[in-house]
N, C-alpha and C. Protein backbone atom coordinates (compact mmCIF):
# COMPACT_ATOMS: atom_id res chain seq x y z
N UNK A 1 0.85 -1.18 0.00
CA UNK A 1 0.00 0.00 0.00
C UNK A 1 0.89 1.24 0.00
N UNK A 2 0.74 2.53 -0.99
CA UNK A 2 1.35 3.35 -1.00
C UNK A 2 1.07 4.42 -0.45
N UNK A 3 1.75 5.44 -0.15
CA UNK A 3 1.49 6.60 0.95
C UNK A 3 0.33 7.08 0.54
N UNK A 4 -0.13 7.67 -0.72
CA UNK A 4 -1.17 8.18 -1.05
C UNK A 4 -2.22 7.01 -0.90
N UNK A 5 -2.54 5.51 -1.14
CA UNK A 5 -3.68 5.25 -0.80
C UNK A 5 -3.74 5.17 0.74
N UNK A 6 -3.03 5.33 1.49
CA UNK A 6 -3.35 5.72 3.00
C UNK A 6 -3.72 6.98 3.10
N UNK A 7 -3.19 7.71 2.96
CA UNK A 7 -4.00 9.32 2.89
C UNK A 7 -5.45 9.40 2.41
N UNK A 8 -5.70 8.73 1.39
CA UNK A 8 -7.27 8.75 0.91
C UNK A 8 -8.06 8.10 1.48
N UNK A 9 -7.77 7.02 2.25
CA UNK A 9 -8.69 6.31 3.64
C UNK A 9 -8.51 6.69 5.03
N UNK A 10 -7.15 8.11 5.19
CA UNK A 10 -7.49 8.49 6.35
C UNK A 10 -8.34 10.11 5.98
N UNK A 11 -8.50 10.45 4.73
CA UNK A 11 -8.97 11.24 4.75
C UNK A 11 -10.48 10.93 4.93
N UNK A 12 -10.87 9.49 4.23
CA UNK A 12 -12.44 9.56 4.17
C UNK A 12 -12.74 8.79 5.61
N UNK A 13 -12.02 8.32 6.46
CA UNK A 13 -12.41 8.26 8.02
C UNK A 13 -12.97 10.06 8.47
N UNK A 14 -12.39 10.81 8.41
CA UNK A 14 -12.86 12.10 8.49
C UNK A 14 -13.15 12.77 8.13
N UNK A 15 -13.95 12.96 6.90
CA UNK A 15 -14.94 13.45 6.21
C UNK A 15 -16.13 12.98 6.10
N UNK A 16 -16.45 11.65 6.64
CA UNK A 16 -17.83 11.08 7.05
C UNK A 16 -18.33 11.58 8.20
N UNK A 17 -19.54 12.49 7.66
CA UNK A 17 -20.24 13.34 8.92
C UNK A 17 -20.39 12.37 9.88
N UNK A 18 -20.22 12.96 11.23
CA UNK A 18 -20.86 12.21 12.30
C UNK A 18 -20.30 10.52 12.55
N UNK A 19 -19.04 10.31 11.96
CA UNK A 19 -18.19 9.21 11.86
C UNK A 19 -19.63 8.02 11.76
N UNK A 20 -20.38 8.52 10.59
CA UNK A 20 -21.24 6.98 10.53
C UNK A 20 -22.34 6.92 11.07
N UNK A 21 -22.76 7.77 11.99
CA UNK A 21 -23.87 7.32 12.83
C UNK A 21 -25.07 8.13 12.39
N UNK A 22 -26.05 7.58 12.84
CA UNK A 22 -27.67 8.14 12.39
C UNK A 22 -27.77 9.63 12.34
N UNK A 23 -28.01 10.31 11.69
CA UNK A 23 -28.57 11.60 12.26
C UNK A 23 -29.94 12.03 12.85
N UNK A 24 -30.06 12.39 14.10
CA UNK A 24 -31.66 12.33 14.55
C UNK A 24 -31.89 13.91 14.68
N UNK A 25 -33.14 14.53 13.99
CA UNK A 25 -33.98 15.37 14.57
C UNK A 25 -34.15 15.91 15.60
N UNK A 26 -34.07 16.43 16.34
CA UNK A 26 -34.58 17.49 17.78
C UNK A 26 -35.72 17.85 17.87
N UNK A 27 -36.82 17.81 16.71
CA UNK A 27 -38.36 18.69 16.74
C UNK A 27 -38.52 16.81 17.12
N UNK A 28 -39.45 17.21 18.01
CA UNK A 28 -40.47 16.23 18.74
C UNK A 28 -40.83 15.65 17.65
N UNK A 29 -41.85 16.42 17.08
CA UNK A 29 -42.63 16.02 16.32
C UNK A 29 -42.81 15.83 14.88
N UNK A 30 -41.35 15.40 14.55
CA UNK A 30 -40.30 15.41 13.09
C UNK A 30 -41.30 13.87 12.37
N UNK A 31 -41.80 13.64 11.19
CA UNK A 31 -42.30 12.81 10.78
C UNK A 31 -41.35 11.58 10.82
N UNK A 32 -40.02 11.89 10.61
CA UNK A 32 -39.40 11.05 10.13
C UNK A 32 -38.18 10.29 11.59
N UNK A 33 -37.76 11.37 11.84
CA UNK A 33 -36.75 11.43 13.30
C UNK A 33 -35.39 10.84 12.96
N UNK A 34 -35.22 9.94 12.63
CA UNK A 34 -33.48 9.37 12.03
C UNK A 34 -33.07 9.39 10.85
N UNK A 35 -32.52 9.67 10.31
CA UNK A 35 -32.14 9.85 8.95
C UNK A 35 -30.50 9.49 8.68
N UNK A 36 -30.63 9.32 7.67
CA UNK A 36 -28.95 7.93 7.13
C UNK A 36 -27.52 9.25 7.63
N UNK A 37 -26.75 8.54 8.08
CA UNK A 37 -25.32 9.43 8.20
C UNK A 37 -25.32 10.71 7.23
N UNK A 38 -24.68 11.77 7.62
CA UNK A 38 -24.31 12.74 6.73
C UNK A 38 -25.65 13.87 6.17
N UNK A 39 -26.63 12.96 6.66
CA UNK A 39 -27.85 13.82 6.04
C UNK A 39 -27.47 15.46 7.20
N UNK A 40 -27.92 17.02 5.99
CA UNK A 40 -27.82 18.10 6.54
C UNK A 40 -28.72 18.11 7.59
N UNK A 41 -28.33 19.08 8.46
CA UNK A 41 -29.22 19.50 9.92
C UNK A 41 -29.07 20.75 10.26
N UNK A 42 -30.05 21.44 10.62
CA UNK A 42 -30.23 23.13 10.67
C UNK A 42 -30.02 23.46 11.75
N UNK A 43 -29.24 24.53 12.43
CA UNK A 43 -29.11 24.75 14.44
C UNK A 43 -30.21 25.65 14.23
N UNK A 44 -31.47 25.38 15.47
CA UNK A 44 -32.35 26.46 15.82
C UNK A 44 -31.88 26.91 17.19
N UNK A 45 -31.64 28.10 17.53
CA UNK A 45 -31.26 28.81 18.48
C UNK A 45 -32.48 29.10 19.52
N UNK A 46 -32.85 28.40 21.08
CA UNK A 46 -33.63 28.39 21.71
C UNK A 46 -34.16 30.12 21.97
N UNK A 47 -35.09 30.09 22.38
CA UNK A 47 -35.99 31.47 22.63
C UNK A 47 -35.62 31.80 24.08
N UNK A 48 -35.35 30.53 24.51
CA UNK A 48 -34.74 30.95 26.49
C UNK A 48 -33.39 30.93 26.67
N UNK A 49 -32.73 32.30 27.00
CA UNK A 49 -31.54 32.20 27.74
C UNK A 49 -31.34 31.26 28.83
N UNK A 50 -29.59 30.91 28.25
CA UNK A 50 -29.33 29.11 28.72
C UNK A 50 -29.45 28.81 28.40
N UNK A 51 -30.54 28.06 27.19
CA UNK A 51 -30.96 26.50 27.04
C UNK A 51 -30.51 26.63 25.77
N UNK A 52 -29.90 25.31 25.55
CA UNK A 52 -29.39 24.76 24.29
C UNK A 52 -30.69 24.76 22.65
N UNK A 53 -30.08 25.47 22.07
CA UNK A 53 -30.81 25.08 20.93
C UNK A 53 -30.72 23.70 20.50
N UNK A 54 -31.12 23.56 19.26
CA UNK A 54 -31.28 22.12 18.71
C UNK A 54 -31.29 22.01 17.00
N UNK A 55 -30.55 20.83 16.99
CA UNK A 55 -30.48 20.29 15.14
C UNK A 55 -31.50 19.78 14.93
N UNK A 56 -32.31 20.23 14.06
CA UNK A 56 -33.37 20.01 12.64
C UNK A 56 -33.12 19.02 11.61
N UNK A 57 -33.81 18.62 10.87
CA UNK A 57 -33.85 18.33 9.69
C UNK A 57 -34.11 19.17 8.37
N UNK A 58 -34.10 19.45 7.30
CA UNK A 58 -34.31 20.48 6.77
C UNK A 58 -36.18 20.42 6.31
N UNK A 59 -36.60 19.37 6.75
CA UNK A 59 -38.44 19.80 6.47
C UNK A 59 -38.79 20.50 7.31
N UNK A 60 -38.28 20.09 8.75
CA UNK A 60 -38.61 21.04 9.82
C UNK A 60 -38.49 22.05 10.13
N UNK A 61 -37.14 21.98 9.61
CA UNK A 61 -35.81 23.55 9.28
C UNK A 61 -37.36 25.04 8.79
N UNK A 62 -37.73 23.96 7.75
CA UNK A 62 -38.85 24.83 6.65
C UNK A 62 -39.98 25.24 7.06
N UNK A 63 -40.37 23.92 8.14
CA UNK A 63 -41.73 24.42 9.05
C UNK A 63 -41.29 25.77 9.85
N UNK A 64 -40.15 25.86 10.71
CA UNK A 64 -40.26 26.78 11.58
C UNK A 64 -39.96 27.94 10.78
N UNK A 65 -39.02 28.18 9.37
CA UNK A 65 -38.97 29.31 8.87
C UNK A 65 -40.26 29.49 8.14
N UNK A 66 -41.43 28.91 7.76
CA UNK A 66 -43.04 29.32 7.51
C UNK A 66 -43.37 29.41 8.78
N UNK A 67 -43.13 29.19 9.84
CA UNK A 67 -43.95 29.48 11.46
C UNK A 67 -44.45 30.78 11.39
N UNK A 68 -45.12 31.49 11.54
CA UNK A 68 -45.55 32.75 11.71
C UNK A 68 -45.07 33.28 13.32
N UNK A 69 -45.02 32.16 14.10
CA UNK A 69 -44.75 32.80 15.73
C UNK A 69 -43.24 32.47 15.69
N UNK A 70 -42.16 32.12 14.34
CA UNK A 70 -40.77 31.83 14.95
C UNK A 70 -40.15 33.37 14.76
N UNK A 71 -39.18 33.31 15.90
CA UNK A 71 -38.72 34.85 15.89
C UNK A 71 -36.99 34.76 14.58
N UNK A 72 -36.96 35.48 14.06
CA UNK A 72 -35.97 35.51 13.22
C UNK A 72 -34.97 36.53 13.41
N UNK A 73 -33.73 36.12 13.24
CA UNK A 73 -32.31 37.29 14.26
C UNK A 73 -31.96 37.38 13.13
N UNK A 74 -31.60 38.59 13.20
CA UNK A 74 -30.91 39.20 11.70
C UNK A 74 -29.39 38.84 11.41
N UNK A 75 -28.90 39.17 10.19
CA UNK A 75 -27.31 39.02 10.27
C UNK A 75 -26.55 40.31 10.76
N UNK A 76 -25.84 39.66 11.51
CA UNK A 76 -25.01 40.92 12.63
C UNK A 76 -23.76 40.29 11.32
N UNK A 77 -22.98 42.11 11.24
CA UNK A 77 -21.64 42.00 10.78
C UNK A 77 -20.84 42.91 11.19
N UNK A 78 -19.98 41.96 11.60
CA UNK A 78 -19.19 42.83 12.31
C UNK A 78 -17.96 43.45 11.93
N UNK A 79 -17.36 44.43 11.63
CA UNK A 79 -15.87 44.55 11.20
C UNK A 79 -14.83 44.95 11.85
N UNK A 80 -13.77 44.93 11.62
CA UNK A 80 -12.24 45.06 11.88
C UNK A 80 -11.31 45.17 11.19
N UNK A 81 -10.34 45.77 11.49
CA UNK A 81 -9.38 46.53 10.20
C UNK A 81 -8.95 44.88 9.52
N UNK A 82 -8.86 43.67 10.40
CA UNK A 82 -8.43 42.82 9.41
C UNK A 82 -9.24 42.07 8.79
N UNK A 83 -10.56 41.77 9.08
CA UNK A 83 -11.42 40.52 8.63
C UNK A 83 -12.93 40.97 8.65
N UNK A 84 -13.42 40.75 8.64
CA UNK A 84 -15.15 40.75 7.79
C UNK A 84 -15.61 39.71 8.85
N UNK A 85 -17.05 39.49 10.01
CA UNK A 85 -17.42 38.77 10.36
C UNK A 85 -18.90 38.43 10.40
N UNK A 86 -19.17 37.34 9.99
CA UNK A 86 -20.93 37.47 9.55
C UNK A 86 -21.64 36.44 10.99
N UNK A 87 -22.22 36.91 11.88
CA UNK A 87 -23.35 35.95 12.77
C UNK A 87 -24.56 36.14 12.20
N UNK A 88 -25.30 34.55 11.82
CA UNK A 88 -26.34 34.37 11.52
C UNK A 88 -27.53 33.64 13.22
């Protein structure tokens, strides 16, 4: 085995989201709730100081951005003589 095919199987040990494992939902009431490795997941940022927000799925992702009661934070940008910074 040559140096480069070791590099390409230690690279894809770490580029598999979540080293393999299920990805689950956070909305309770997600139709689906587990979904195959690697599938995307959205951070919703809790409404109560302290408490941990939570990863989505992106149907749910979609429910709460159609929610009419979800509150939406704008993009803060911030600058500095060296770099550009965007919080979503």
């Amino acid at each position: 085995m040559s140096d480069s095919d070791g590099e390409a199987e230690y690279s894809a040990a770490f580029t598999d989201v979540n080293n393999g494992k299920a990805v689950v939902c956070d909305r309770e009431s997600c139709e689906i709730k587990v979904f195959l490795p690697g599938t995307e997941t959205f951070y919703l940022h809790s409404n109560e100081p302290g408490k941990h927000g939570r990863k989505v799925c992106k149907t749910c992702y979609q429910y709460y951005r159609h929610k009419t009661t979800t509150k939406r934070r704008g993009i803060i940008i911030l600058f500095s003589s060296t770099n550009n910074f965007y919080i979503h």
